[in-house]
Protein backbone atom coordinates (compact mmCIF):
# COMPACT_ATOMS: atom_id res chain seq x y z
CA UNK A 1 -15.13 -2.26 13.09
CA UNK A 2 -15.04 -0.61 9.58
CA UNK A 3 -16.98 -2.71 6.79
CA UNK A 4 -14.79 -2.50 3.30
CA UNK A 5 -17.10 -3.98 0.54
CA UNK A 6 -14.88 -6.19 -1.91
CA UNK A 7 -15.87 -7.97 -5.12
CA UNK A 8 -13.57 -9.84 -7.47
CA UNK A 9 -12.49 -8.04 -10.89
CA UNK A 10 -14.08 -9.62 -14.01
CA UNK A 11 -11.59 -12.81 -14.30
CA UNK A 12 -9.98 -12.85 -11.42
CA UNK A 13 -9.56 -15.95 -9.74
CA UNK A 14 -11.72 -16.60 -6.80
CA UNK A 15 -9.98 -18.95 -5.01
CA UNK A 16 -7.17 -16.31 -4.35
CA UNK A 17 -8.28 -15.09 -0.67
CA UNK A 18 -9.42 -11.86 0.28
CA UNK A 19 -7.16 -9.82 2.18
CA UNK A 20 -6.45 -10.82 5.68
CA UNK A 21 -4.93 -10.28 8.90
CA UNK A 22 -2.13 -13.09 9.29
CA UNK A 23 -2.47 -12.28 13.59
CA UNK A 24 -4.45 -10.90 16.08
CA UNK A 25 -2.67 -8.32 16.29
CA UNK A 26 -1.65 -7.19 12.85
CA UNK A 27 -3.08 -3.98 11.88
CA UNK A 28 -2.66 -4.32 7.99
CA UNK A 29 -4.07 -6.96 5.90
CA UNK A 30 -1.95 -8.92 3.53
CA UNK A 31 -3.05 -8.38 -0.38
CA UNK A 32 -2.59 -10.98 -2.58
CA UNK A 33 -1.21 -10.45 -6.18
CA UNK A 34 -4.20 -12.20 -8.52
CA UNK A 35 -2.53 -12.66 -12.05
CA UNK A 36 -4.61 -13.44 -14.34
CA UNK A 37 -2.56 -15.90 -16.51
CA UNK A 38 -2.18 -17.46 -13.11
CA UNK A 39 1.24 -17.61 -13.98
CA UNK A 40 4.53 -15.32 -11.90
CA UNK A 41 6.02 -12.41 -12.61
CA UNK A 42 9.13 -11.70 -12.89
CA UNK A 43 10.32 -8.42 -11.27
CA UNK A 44 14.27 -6.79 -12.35
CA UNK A 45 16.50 -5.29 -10.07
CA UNK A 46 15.69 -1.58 -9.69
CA UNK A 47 12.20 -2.78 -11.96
CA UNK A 48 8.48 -1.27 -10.86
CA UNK A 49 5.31 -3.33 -11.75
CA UNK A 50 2.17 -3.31 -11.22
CA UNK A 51 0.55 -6.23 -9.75
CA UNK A 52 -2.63 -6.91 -9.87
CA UNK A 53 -4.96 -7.60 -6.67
CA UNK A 54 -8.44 -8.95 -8.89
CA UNK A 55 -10.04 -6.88 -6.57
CA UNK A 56 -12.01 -3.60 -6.15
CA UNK A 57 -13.20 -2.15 -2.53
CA UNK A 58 -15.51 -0.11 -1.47
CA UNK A 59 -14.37 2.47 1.58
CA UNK A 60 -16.80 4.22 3.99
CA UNK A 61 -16.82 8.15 3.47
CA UNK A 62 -14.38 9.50 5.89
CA UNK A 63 -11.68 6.52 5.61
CA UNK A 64 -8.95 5.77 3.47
CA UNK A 65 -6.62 2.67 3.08
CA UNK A 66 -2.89 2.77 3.03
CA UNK A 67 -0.77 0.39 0.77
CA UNK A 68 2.03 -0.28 2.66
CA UNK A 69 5.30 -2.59 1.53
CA UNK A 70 5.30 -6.08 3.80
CA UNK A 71 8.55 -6.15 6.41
CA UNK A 72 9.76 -9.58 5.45
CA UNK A 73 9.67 -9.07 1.58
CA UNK A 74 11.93 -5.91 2.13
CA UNK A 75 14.03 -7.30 4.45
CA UNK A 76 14.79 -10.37 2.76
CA UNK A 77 14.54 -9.35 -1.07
CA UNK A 78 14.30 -5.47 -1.15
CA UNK A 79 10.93 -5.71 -2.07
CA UNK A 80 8.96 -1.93 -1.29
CA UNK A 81 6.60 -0.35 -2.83
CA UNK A 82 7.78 3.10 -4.01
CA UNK A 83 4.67 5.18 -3.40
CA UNK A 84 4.46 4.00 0.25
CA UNK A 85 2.19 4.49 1.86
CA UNK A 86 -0.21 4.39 -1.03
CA UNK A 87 -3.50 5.81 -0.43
CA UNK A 88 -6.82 4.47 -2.13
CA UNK A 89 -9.89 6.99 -1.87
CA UNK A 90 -13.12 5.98 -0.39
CA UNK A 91 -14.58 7.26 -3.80
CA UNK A 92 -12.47 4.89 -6.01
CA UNK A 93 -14.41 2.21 -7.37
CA UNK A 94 -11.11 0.77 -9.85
CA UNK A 95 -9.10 -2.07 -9.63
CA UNK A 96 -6.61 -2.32 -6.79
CA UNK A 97 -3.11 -2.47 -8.13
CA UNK A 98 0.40 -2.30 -6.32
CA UNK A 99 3.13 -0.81 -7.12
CA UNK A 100 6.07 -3.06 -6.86
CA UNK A 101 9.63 -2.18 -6.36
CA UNK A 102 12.19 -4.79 -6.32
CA UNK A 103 15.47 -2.46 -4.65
CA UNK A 104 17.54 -5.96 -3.98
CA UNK A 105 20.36 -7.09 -6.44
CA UNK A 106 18.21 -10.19 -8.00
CA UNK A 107 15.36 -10.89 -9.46
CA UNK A 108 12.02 -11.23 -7.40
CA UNK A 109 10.23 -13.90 -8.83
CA UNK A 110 6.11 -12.98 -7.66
CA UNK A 111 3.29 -16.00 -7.08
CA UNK A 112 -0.36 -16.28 -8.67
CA UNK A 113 -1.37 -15.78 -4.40
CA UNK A 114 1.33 -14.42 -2.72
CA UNK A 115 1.34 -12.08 -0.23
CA UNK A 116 2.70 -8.75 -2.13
CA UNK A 117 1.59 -5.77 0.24
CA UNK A 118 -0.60 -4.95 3.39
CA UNK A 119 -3.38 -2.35 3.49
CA UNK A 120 -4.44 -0.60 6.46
CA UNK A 121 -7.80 0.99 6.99
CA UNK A 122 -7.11 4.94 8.23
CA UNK A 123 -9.52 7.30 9.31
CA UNK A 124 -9.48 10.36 7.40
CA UNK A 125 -9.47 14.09 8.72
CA UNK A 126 -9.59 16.68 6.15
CA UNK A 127 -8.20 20.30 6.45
CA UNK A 128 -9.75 24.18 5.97
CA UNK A 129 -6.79 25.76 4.24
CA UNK A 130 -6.48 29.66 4.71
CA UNK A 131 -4.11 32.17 3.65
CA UNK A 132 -2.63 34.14 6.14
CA UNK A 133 0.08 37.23 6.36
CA UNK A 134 2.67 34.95 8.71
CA UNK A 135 3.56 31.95 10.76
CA UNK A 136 4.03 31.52 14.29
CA UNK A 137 7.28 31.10 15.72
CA UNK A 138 8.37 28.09 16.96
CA UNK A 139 11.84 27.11 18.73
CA UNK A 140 12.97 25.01 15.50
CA UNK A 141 11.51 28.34 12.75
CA UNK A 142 12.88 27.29 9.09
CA UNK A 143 15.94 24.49 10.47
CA UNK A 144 15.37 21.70 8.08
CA UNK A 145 16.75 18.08 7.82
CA UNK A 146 18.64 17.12 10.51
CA UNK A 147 18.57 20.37 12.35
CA UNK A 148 17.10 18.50 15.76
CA UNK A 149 20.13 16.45 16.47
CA UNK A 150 22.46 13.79 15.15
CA UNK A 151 21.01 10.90 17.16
C-alpha cells in the first residue's frame, strides 16, 4: 500500500470527498472537480478547461500518478482528457488540476463534486541514457505505424 498525503487547497470545499476507489477492484481513484463558486461549468464542444480538484498530494519518491479520462464520461459524452495519461511528479507540491476535453457534439455541463477523472498511483523506473554508434537489429528495424499487420 502506497500512502499519498492530501490536504485541501485554501478554499476548497471540504465536504467534496477525497479521491476514491468506486470498487474493489478499480485501480484508479475517481477525482472530484472542487469549484470554488460551488457552482458548474460549462464545457464547449471541442473546449479544454481546467478543473479544479481543491486538492494538493504528496507522492512517495519513486512513484508517480497518472490522470487518466473516466470510461463512462467518454463513452457517453466524449469527455477525455487530452494529455492522457497525465503524470503528476512526486516533487509537485501545486494544486491538482485536470485537463478537460469535451470531443462530443454538446455541451458538457460539469458538477461542484462530480467525478471528472481517475488517478492511478505508478511506480516509477528511471533510465541511464547513453550515446552509442548504432542500434541492434531487430526483425521489425525502422517499419513504423501499421507495419505489424492490419488486424
Amino acid at each position: 500500500m502506497v500512502l499519498i498525503r492530501v490536504v485541501y487547497d485554501e478554499g476548497a470545499d471540504m465536504a467534496v470527498p477525497l479521491p476514491s476507489y468506486e470498487s474493489v477492484g478499480a485501480a484508479g481513484a475517481d477525482l472530484r472537480a472542487n469549484l470554488p463558486d460551488r457552482g458548474g461549468l460549462q464545457v464547449q464542444p471541442g473546449e479544454r478547461i481546467l478543473v479544479p480538484t481543491g486538492l494538493r498530494i504528496e507522492i512517495p519518491e519513486g512513484f508517480e500518478v497518472q490522470i487518466r479520462p473516466r470510461s463512462g464520461l467518454a463513452l457517453k459524452h466524449g469527455i477525455t482528457l487530452p494529455n492522457a495519461p497525465g503524470t503528476i511528479d512526486s516533487d509537485y507540491r501545486g494544486p491538482l488540476g485536470v485537463i478537460v476535453m469535451n470531443a462530443g457534439q454538446e455541451v458538457f455541463e460539469i458538477a461542484h463534486g462530480d467525478r471528472i477523472a481517475q488517478m492511478v498511483v505508478a511506480p516509477v523506473v528511471r533510465a541511464q541514457f547513453e550515446l552509442v554508434a548504432g542500434l541492434d537489429e531487430t526483425r521489425r528495424g525502422e517499419a513504423g505505424f501499421g507495419s505489424t499487420g492490419t488486424v
